[in-house]
N, C-alpha and C. Protein backbone atom coordinates (compact mmCIF):
# COMPACT_ATOMS: atom_id res chain seq x y z
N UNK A 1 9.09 -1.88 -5.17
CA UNK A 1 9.29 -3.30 -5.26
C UNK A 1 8.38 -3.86 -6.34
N UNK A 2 9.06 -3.89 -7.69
CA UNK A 2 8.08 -4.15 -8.54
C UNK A 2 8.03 -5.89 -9.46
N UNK A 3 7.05 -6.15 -9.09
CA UNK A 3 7.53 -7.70 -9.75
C UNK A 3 8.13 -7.65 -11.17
N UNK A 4 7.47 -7.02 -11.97
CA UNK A 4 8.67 -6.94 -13.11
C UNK A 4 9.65 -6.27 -13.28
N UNK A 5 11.02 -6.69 -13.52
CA UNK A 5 12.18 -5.91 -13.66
C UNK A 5 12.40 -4.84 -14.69
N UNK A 6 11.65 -5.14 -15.36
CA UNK A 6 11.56 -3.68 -16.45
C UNK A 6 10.39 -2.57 -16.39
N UNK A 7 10.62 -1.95 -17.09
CA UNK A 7 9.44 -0.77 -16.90
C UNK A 7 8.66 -1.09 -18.43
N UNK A 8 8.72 -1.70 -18.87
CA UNK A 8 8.17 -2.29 -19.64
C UNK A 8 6.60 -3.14 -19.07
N UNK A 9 5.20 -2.62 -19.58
CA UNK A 9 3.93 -3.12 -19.51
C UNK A 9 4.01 -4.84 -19.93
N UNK A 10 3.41 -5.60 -19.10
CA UNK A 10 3.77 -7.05 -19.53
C UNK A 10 2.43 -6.91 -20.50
N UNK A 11 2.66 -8.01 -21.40
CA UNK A 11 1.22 -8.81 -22.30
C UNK A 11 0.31 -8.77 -21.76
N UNK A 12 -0.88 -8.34 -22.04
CA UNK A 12 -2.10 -8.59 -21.57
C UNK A 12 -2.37 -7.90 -20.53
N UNK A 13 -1.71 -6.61 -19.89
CA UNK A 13 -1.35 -5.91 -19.11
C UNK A 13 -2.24 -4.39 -19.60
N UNK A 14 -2.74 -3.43 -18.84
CA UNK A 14 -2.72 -1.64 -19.02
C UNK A 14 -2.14 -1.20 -18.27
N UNK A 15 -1.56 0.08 -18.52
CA UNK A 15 -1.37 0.94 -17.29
C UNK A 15 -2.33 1.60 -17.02
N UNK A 16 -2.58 1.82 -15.68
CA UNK A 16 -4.30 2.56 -15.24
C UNK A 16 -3.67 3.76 -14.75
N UNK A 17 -2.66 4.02 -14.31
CA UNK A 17 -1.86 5.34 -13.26
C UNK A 17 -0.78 5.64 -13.27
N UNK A 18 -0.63 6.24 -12.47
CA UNK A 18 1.32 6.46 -11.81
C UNK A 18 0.90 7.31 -10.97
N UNK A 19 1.72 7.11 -10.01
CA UNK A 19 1.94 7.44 -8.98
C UNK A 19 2.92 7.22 -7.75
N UNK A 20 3.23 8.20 -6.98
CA UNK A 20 4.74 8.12 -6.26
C UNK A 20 4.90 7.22 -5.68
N UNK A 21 6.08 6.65 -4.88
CA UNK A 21 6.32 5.44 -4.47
C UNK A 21 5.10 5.17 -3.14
N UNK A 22 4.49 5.92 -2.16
CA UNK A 22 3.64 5.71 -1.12
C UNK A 22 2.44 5.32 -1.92
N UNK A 23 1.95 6.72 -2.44
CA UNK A 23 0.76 6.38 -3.54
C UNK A 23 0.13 4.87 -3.94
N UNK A 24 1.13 4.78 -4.71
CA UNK A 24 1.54 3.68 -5.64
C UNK A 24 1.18 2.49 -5.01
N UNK A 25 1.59 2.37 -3.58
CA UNK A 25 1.55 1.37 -2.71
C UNK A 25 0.14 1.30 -2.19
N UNK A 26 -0.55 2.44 -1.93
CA UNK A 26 -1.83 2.68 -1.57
C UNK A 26 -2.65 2.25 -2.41
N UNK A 27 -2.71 2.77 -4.09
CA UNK A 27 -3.49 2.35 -5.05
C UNK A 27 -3.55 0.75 -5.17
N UNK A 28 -2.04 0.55 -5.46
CA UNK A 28 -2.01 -1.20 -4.96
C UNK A 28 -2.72 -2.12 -4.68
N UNK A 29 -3.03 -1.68 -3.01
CA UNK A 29 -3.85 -1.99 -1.84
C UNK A 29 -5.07 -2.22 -2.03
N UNK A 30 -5.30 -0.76 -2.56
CA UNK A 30 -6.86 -0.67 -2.83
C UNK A 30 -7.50 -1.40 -3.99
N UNK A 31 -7.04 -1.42 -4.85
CA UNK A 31 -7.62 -2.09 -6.49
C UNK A 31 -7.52 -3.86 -5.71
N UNK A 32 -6.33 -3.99 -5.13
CA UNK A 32 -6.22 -5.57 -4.76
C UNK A 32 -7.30 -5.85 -4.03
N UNK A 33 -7.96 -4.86 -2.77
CA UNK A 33 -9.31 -5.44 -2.09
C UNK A 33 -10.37 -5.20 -2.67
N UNK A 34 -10.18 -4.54 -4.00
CA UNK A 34 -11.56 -4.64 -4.59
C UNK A 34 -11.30 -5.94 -5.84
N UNK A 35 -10.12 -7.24 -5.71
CA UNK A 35 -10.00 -8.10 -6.34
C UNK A 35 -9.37 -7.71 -7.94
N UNK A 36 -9.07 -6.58 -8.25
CA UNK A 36 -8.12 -6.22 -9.36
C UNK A 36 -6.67 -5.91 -9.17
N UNK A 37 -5.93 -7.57 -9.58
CA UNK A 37 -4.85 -8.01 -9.38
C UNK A 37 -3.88 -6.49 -9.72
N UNK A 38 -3.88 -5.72 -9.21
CA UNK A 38 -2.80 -4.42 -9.70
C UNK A 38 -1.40 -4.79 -9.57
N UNK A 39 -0.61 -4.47 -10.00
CA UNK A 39 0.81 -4.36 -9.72
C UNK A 39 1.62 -3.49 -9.86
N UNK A 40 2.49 -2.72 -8.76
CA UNK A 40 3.34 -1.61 -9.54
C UNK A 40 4.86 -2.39 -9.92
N UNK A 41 5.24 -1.18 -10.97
CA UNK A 41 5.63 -1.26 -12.21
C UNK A 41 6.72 0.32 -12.22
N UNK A 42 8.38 -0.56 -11.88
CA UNK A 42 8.93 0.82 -12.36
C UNK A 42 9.07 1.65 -13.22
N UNK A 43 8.74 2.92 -13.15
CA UNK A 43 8.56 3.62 -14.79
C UNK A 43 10.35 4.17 -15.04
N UNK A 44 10.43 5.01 -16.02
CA UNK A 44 11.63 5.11 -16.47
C UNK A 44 11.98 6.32 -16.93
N UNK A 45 12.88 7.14 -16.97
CA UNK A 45 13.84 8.25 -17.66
C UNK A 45 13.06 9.63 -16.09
N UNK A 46 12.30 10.51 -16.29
CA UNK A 46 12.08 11.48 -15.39
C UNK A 46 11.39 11.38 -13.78
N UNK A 47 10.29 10.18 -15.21
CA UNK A 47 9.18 9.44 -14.44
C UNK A 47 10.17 8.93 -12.80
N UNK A 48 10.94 7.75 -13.41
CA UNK A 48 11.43 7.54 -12.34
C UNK A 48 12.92 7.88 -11.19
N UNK A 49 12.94 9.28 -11.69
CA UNK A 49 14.06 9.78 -11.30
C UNK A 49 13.00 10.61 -9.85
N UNK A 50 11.84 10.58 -10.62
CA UNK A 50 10.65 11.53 -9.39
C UNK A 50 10.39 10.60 -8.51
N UNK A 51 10.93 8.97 -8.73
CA UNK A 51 10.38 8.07 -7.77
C UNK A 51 8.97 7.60 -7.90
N UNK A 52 8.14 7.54 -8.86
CA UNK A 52 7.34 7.39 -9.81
C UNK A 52 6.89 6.10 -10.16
N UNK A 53 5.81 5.29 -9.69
CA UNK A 53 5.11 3.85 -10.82
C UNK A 53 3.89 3.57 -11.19
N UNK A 54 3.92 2.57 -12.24
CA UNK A 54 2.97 2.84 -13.22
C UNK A 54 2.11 1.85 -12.05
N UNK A 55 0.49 2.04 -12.36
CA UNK A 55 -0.05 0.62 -11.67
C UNK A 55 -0.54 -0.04 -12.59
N UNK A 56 -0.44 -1.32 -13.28
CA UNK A 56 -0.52 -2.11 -14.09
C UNK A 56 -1.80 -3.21 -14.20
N UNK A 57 -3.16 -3.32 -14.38
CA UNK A 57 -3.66 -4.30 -14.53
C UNK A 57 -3.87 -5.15 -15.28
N UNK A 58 -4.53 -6.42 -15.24
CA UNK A 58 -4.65 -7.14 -16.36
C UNK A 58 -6.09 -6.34 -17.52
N UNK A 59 -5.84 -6.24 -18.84
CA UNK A 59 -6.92 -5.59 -19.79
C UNK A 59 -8.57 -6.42 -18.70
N UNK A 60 -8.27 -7.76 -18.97
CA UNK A 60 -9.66 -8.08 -18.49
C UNK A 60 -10.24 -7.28 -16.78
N UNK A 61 -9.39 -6.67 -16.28
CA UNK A 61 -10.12 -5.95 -15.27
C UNK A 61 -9.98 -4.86 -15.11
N UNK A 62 -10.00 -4.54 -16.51
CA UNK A 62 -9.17 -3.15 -17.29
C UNK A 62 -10.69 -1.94 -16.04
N UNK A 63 -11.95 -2.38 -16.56
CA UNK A 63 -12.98 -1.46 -16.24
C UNK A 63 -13.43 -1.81 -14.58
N UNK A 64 -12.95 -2.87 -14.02
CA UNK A 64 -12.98 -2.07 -12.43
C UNK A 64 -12.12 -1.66 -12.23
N UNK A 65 -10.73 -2.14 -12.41
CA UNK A 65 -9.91 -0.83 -11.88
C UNK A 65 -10.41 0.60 -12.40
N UNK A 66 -10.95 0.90 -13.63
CA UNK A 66 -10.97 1.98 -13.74
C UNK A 66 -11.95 2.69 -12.86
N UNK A 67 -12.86 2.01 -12.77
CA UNK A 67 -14.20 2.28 -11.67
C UNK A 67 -13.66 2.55 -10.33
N UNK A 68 -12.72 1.55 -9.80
CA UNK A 68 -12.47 2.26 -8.30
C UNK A 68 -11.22 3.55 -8.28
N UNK A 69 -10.54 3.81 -9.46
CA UNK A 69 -10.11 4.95 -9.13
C UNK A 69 -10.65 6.05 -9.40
N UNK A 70 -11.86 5.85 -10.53
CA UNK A 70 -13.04 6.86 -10.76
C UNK A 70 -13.58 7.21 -9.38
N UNK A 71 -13.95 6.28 -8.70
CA UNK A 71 -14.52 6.67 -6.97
C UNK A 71 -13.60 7.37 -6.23
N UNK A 72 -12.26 7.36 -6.37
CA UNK A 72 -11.53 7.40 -5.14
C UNK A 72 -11.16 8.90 -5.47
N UNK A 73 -11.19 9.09 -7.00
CA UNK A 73 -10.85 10.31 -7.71
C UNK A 73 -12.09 11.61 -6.93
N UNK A 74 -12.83 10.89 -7.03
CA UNK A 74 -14.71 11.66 -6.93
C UNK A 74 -15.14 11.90 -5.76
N UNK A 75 -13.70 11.24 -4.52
CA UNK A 75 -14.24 11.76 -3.21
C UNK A 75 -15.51 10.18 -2.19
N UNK A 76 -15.62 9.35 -3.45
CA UNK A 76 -16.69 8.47 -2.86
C UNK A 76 -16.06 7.09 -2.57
N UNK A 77 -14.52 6.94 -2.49
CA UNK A 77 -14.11 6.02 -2.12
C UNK A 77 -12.73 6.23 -1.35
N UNK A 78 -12.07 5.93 -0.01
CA UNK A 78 -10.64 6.43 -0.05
C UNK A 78 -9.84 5.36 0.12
N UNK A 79 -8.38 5.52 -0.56
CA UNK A 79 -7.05 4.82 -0.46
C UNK A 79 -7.15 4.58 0.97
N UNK A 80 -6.55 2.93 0.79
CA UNK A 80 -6.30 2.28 2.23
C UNK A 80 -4.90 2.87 2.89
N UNK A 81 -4.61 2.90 3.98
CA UNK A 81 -3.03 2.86 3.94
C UNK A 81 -2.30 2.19 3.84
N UNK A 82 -1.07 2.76 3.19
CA UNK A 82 0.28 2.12 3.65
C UNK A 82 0.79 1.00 4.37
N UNK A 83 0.67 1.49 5.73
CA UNK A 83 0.89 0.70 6.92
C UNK A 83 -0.28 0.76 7.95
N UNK A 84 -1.26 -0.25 7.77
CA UNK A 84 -2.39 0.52 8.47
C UNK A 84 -2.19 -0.40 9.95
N UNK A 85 -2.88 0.92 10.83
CA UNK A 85 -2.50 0.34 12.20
C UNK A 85 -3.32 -0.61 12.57
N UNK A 86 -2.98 -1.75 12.88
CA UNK A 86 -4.88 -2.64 13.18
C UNK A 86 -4.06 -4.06 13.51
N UNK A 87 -4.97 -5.18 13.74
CA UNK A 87 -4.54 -6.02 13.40
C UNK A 87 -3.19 -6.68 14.78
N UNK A 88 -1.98 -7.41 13.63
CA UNK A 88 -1.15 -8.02 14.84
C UNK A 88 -0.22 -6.69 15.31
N UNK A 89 0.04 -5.27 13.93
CA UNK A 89 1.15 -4.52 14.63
C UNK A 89 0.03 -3.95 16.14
N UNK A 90 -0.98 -3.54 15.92
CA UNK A 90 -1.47 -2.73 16.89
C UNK A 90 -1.32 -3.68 18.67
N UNK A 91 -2.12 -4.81 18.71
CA UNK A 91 -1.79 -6.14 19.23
C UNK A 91 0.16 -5.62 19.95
N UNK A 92 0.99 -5.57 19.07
CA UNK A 92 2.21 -6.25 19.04
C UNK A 92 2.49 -4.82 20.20
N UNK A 93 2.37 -3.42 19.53
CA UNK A 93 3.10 -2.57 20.30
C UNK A 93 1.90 -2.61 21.73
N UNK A 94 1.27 -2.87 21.89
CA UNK A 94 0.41 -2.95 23.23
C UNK A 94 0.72 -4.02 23.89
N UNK A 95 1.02 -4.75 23.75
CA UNK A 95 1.95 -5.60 24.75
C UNK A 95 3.15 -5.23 25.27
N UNK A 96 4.15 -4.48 23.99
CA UNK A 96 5.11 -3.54 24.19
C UNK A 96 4.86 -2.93 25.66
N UNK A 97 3.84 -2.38 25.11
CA UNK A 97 3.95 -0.98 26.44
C UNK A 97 3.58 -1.61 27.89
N UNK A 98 2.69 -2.35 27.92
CA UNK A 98 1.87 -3.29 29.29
C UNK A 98 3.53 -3.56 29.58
N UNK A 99 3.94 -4.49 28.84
CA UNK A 99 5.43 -5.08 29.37
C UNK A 99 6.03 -3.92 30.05
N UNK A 100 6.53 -2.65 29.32
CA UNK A 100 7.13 -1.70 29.89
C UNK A 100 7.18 -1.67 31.19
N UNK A 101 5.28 -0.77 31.33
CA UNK A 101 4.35 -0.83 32.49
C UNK A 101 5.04 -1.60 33.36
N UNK A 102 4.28 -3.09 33.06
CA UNK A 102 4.91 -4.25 34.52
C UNK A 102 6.38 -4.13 35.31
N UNK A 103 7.47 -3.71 34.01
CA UNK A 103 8.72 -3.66 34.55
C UNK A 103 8.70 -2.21 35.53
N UNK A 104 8.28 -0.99 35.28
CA UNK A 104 8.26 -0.38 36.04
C UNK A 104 7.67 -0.25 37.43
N UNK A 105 6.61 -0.50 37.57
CA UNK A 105 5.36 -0.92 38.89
C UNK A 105 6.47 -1.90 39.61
N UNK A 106 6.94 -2.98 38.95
CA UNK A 106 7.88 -4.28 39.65
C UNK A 106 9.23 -3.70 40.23
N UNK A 107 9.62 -2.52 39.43
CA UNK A 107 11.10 -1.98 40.01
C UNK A 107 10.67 -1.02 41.16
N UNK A 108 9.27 -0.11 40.93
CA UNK A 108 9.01 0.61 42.38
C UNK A 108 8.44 0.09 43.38
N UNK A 109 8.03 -1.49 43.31
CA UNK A 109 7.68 -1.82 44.13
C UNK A 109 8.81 -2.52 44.95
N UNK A 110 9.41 -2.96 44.27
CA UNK A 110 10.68 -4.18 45.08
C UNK A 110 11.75 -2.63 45.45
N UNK A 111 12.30 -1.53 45.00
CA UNK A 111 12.40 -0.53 45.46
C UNK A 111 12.41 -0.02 47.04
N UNK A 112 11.05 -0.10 47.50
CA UNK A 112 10.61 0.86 48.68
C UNK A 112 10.97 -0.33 49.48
């Protein structure tokens, strides 16, 4: 899901990476909480036949992005996830299950 429709680098733009579509999403993540606006960026001809994107920053935060994938490269920093569990999903499916729970306890009890 790439904000620009081309695979084309916008103005004032680098490419810092590539990487597969999960990746991609991870690096994302990560450069964004260290405040370097990243964006992926569909690449084109093999690149993206492998499912493949570029991650794109602006030149002016050309050298932290490069710094946090220097860390993450080096073992001293790691990619966030994807879909990380925490938060409202974790919250959301634990109510899920309690609910379950109640309906069952309520059917063996009215049951006997």
């Amino acid at each position: 899901m790439s904000p620009f429709p081309t695979a084309m680098v916008p103005p004032n733009h680098i490419s810092l990476l590539i990487a597969d579509g999960r990746r991609a999403r991870e690096w994302e993540l990560g450069l964004r909480g260290e405040g370097v606006e990243a964006r992926r960026l569909a690449t084109r001809g093999s690149d993206a036949a492998k499912g493949e994107f570029w991650l794109v920053v602006p030149e002016l935060q050309r050298l932290a992005g490069q710094r946090y994938v220097s860390a993450v490269l080096a073992g001293k920093r790691d990619l966030p996830r994807s879909a990380p569990l925490g938060g409202g999903l974790l919250w959301g499916a634990a109510l899920i299950v309690l609910a379950m729970a109640a309906f069952v306890i309520a059917g063996l009890l009215t049951s006997s």
